[in-house]
C-alpha atoms as a PDB file:
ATOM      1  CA  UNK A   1       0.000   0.000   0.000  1.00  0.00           C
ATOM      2  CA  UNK A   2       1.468   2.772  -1.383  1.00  0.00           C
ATOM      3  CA  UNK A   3       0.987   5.573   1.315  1.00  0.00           C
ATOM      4  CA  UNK A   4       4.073   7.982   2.264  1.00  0.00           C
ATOM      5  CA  UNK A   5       7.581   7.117   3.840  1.00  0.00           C
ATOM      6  CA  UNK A   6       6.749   6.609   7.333  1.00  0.00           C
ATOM      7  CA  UNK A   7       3.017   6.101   7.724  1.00  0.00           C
ATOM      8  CA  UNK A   8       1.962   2.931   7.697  1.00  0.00           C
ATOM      9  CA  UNK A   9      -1.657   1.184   7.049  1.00  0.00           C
ATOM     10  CA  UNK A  10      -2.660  -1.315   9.328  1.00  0.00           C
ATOM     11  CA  UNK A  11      -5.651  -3.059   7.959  1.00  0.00           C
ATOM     12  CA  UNK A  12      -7.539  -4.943  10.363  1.00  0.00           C
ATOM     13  CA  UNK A  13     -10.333  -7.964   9.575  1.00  0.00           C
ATOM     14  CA  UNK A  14     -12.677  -8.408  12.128  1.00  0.00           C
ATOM     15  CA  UNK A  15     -15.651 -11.634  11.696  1.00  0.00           C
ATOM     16  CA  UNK A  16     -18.875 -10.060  12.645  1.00  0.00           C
ATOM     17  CA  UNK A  17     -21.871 -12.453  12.261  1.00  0.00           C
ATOM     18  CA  UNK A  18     -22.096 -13.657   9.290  1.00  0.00           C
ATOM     19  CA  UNK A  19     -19.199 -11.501   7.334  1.00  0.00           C
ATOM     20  CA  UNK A  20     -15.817  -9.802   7.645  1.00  0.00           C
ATOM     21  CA  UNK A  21     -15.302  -6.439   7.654  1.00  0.00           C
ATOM     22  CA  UNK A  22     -12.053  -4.483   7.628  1.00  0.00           C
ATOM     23  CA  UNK A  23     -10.924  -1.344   9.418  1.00  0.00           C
ATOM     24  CA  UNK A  24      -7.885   0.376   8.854  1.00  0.00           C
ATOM     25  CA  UNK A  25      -6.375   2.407  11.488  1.00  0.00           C
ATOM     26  CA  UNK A  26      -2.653   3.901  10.656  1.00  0.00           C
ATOM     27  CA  UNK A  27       0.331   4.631  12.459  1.00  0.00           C
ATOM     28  CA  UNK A  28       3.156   7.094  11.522  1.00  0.00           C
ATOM     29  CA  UNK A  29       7.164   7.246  12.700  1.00  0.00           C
ATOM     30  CA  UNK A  30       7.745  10.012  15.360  1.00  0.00           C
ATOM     31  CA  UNK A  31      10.904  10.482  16.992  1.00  0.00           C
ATOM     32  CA  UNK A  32       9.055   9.348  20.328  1.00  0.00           C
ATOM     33  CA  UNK A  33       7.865   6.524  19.038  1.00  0.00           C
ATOM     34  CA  UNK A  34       4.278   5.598  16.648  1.00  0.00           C
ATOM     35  CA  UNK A  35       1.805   7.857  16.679  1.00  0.00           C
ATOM     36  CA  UNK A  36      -1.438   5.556  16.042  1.00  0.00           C
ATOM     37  CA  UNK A  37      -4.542   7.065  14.485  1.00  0.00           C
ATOM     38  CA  UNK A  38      -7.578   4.855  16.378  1.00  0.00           C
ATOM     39  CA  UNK A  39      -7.567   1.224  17.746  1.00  0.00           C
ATOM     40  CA  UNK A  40     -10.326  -0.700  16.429  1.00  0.00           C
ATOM     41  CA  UNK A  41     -13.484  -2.192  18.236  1.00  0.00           C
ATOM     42  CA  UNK A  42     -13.265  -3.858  21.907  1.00  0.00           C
ATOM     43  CA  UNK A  43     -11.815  -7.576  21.582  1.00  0.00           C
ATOM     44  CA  UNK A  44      -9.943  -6.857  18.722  1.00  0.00           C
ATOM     45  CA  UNK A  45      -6.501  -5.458  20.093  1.00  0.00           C
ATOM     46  CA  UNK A  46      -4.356  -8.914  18.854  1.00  0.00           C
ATOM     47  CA  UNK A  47      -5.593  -7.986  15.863  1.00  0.00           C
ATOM     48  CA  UNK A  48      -4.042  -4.588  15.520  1.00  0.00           C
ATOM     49  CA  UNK A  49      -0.786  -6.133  17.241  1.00  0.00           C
ATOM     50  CA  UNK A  50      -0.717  -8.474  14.250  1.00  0.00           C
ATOM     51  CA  UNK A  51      -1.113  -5.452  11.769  1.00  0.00           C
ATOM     52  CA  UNK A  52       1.917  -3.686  13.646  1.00  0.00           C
ATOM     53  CA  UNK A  53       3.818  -6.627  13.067  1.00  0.00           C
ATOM     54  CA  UNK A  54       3.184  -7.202  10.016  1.00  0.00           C
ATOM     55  CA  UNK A  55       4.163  -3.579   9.019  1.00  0.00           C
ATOM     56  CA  UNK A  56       7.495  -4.139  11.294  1.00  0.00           C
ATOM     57  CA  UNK A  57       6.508  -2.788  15.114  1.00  0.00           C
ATOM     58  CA  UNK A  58       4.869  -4.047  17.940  1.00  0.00           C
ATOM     59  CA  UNK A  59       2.104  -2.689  20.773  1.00  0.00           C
ATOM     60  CA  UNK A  60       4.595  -1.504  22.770  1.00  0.00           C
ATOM     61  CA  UNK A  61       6.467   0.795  19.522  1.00  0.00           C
ATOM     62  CA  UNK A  62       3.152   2.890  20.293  1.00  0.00           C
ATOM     63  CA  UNK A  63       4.054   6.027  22.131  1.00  0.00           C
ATOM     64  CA  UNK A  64       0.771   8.260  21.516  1.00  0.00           C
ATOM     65  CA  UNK A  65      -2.801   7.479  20.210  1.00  0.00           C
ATOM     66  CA  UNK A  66      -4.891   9.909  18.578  1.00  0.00           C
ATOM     67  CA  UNK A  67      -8.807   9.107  18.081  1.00  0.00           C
ATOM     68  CA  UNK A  68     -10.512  10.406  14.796  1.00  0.00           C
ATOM     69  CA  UNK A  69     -13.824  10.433  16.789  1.00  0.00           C
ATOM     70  CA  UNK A  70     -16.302   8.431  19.378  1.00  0.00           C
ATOM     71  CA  UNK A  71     -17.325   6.124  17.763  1.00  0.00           C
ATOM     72  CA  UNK A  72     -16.505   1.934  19.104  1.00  0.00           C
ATOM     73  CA  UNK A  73     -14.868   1.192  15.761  1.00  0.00           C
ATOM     74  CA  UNK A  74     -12.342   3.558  16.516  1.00  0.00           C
ATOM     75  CA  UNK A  75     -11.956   3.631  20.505  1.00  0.00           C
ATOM     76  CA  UNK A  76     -13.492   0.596  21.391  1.00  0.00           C
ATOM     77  CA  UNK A  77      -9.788  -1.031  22.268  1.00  0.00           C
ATOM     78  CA  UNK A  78      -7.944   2.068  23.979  1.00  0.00           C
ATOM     79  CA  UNK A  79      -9.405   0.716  27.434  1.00  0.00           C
ATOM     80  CA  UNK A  80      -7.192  -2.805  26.661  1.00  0.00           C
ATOM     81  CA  UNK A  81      -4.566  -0.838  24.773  1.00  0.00           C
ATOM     82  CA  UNK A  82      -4.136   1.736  27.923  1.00  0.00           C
ATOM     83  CA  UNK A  83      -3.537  -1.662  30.038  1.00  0.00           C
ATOM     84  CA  UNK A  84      -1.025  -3.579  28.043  1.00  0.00           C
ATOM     85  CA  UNK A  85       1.137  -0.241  27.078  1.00  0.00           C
ATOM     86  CA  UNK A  86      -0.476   2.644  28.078  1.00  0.00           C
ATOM     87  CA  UNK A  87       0.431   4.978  25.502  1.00  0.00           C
ATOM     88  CA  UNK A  88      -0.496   8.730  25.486  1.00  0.00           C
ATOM     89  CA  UNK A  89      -3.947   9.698  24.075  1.00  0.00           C
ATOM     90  CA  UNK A  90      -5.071  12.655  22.183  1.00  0.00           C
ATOM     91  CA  UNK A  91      -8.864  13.711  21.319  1.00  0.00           C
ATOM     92  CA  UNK A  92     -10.495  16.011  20.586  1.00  0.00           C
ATOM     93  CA  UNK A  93     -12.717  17.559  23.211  1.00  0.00           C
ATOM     94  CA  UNK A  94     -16.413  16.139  22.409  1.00  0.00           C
ATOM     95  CA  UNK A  95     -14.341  13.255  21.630  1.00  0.00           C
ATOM     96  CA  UNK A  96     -12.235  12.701  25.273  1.00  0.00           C
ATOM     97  CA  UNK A  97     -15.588  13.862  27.045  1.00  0.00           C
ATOM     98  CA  UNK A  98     -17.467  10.300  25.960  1.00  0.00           C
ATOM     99  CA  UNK A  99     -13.931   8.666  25.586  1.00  0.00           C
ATOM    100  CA  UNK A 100     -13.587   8.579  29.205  1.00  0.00           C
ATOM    101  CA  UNK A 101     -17.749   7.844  30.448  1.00  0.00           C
ATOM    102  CA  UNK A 102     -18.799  11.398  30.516  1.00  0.00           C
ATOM    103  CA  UNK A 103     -21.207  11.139  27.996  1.00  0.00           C
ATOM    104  CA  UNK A 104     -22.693   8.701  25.820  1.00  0.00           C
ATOM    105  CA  UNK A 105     -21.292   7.451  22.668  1.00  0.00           C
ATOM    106  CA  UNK A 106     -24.350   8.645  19.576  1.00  0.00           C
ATOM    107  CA  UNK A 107     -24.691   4.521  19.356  1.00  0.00           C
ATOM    108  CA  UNK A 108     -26.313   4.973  22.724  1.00  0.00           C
ATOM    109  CA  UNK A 109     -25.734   3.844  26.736  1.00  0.00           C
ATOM    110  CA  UNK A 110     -24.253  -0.022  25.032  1.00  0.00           C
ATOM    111  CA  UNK A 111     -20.916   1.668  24.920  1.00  0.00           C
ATOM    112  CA  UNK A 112     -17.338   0.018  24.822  1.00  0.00           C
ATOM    113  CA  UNK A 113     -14.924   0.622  28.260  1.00  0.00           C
ATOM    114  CA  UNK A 114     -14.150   4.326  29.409  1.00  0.00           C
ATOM    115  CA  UNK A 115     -10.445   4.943  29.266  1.00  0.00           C
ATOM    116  CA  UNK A 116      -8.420   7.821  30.058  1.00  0.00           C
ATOM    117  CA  UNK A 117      -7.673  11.004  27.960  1.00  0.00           C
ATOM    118  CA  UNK A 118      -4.826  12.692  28.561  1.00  0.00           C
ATOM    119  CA  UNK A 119      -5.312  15.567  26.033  1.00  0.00           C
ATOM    120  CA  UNK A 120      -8.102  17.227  25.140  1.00  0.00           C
ATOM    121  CA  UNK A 121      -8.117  19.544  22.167  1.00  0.00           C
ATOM    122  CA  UNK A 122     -10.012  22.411  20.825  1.00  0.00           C
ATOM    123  CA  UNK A 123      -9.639  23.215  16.398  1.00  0.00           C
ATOM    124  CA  UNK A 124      -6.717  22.113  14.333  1.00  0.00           C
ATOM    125  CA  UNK A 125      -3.968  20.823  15.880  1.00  0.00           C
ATOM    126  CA  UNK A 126       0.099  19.696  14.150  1.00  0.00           C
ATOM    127  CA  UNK A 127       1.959  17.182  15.321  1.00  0.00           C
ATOM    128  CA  UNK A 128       5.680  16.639  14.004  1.00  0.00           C
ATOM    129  CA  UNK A 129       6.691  13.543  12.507  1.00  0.00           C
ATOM    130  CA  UNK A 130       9.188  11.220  10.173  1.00  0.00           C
ATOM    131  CA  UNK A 131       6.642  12.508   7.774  1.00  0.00           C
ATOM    132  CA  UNK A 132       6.503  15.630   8.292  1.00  0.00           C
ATOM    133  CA  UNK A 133       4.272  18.150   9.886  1.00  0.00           C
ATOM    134  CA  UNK A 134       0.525  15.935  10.288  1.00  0.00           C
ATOM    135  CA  UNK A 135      -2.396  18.705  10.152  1.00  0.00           C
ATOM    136  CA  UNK A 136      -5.579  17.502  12.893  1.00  0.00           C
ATOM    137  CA  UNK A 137      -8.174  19.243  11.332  1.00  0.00           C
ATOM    138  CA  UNK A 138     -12.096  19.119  12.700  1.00  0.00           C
ATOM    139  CA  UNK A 139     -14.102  17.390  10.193  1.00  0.00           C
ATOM    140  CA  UNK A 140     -17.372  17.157  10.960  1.00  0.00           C
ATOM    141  CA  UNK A 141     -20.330  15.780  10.026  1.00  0.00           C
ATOM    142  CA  UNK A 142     -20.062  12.088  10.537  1.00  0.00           C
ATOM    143  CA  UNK A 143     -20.148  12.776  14.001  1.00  0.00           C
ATOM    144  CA  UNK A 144     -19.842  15.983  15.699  1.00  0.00           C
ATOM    145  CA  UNK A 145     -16.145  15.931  17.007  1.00  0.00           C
ATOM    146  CA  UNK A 146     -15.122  14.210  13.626  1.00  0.00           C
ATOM    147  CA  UNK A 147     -11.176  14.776  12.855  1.00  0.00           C
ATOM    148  CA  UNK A 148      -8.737  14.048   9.836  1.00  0.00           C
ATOM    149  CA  UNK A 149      -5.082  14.423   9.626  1.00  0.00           C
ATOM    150  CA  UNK A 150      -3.476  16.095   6.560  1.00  0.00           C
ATOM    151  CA  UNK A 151       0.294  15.651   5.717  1.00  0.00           C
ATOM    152  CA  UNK A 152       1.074  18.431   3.431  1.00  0.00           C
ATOM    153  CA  UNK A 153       4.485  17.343   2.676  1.00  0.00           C
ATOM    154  CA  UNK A 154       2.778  14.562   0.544  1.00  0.00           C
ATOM    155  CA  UNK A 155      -0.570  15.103  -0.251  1.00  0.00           C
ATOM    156  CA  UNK A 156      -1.600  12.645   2.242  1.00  0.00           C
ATOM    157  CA  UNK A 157      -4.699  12.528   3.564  1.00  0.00           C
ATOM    158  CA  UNK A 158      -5.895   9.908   6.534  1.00  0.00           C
ATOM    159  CA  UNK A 159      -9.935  10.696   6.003  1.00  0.00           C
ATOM    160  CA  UNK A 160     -11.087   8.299   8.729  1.00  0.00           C
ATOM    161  CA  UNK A 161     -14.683   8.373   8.391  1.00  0.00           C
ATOM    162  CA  UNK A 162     -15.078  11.502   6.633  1.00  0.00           C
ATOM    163  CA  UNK A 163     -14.843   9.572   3.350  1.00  0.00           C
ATOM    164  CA  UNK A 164     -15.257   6.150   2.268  1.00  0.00           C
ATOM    165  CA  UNK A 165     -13.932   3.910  -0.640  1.00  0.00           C
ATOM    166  CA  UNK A 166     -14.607   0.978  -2.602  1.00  0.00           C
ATOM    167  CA  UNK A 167     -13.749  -0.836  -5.496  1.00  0.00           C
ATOM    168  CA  UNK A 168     -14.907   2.160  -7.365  1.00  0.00           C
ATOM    169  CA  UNK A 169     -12.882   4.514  -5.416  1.00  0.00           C
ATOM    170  CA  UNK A 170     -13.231   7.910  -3.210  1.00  0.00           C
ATOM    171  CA  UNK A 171     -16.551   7.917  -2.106  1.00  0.00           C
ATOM    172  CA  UNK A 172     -18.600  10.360   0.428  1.00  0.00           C
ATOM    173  CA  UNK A 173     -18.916   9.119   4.186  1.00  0.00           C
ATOM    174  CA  UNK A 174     -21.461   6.876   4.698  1.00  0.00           C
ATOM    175  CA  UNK A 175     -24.731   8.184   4.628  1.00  0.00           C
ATOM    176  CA  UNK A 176     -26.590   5.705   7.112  1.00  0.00           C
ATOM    177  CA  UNK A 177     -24.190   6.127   9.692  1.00  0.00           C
ATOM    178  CA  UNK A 178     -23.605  10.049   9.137  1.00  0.00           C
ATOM    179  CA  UNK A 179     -25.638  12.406  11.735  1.00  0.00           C
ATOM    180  CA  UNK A 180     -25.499  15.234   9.200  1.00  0.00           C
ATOM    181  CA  UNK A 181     -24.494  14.548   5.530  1.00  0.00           C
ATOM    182  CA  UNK A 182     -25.106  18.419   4.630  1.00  0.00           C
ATOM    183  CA  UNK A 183     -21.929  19.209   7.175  1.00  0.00           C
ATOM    184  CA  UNK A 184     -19.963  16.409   6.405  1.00  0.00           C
ATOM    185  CA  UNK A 185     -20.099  17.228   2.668  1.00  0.00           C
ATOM    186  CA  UNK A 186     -18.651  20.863   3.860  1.00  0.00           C
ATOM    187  CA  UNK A 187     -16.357  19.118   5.550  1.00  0.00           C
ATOM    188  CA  UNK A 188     -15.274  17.437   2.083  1.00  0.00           C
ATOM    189  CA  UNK A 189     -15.078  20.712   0.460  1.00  0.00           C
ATOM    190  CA  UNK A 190     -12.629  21.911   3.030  1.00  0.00           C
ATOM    191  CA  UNK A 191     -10.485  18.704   3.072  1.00  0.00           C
ATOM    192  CA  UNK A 192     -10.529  19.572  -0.978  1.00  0.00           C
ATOM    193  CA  UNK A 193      -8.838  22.760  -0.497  1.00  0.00           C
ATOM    194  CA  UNK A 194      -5.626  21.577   1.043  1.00  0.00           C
ATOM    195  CA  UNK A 195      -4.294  20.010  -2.414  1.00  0.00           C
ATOM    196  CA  UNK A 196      -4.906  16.163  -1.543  1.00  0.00           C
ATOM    197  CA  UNK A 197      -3.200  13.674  -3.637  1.00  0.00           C
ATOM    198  CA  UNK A 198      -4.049  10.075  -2.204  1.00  0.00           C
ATOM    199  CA  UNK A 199      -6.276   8.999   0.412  1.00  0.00           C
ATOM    200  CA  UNK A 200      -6.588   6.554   3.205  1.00  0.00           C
ATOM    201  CA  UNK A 201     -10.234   6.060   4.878  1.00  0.00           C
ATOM    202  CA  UNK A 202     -10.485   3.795   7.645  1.00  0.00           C
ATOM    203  CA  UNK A 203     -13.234   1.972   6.059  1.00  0.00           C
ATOM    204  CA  UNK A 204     -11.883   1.324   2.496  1.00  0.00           C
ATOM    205  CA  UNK A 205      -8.359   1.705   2.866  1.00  0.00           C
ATOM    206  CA  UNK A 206      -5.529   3.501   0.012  1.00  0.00           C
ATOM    207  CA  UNK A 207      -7.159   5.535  -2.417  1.00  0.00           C
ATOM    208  CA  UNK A 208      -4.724   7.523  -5.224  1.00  0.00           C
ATOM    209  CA  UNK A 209      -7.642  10.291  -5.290  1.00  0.00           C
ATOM    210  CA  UNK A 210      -7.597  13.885  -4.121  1.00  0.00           C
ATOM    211  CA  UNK A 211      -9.002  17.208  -4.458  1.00  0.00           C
ATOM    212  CA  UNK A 212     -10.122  16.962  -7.560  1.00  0.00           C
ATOM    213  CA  UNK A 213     -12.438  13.997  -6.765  1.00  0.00           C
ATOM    214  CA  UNK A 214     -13.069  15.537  -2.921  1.00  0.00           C
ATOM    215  CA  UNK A 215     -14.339  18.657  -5.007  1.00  0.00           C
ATOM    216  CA  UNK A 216     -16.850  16.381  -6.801  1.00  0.00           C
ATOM    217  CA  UNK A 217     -17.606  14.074  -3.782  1.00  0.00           C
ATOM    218  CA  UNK A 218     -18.848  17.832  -2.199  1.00  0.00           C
ATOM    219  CA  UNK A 219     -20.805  18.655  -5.051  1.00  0.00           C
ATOM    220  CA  UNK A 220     -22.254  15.380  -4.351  1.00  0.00           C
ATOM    221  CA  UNK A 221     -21.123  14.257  -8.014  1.00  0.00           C
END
């Protein structure tokens, strides 16, 4: 997967029911340690190990997690996570406030385990990395406190749920599990103005699409 020197995808396959379905969090080189962008649903933490091996690191490599947003598929394994290594976590604010049991997740009061934030953040955020400066930018529309990270050294862009993709490529978040598809689509057309080159959504995976198609995608063409 062709993303930039230093980030890595970390597809995950998780057996729900009757079918499979694959998340991909990412992680990218800091000179600290991995920076991890979300952890995947509750249970599923070997899982993730095995995608850090795969791409050359373990669980413990992990110095500082940063959630994209509340929902379980993304935070559902910090509470195990925080246990085994007990990396440093970043959220945004809506995000750390149901994060750690002070609110309810939108999926309602079945909610995966609280687990400690230790910062809370308000608007766009950079972190430094091996791949350069990563933009947090708010995002929202999937979910309120919605985030993605721009690398602007590369054109990279990790979406999380703000897009989707498929087999026939970019695509706009999903619309049955979007609380406001009007914002979100904003959202898109602000994401489109940073000069995107390739994509990464956390359902989908590695996209080579950028503005041009996140233009069209807010258009809703």
């Amino acid at each position: 997967m062709p993303t930039p020197d230093a980030v890595h995808a970390l597809p995950v396959t998780v057996s729900r029911g009757d079918t499979e379905q694959t998340f991909t969090p990412a992680a990218v080189e800091t000179p600290r340690g991995l920076l991890l962008f979300d952890v995947g649903l509750a249970g599923t933490l070997d899982l993730l190990g095995a995608a850090l091996d795969d791409a050359g690191f373990a669980l413990e490599d992990v110095d500082t997690v940063l959630l994209t947003h509340q929902d379980g598929d993304h935070c559902g394994a910090l509470a195990e996570l925080r246990e085994r290594t007990d990396p440093f976590v970043v959220a945004h604010g809506p995000t750390a406030r149901i994060v750690e049991g002070h609110e309810d997740p939108r999926s309602g009061p079945d909610r995966y385990p609280t687990a400690r934030v230790d910062l809370a953040f308000d608007g766009s955020v950079t972190v430094e990395t091996d791949a350069g400066p990563a933009r947090v930018i708010p995002t929202p529309g999937h979910t309120p406190d919605h985030v993605s990270v721009f690398f602007p050294d590369s054109g990279f862009l990790l979406a999380g749920d703000a897009l989707t993709a498929d087999e026939g490529g970019l695509q706009p978040p999903n619309e049955g599990f979007t609380e406001a598809m009007d914002r979100a689509l904003e959202s898109v057309g602000t994401l489109a103005e940073l000069g995107v080159t390739s994509t990464l959504c956390f359902h989908g995976g590695y996209v080579e699409a950028g503005s041009d198609r996140l233009e069209a995608i807010a258009a809703r063409q």
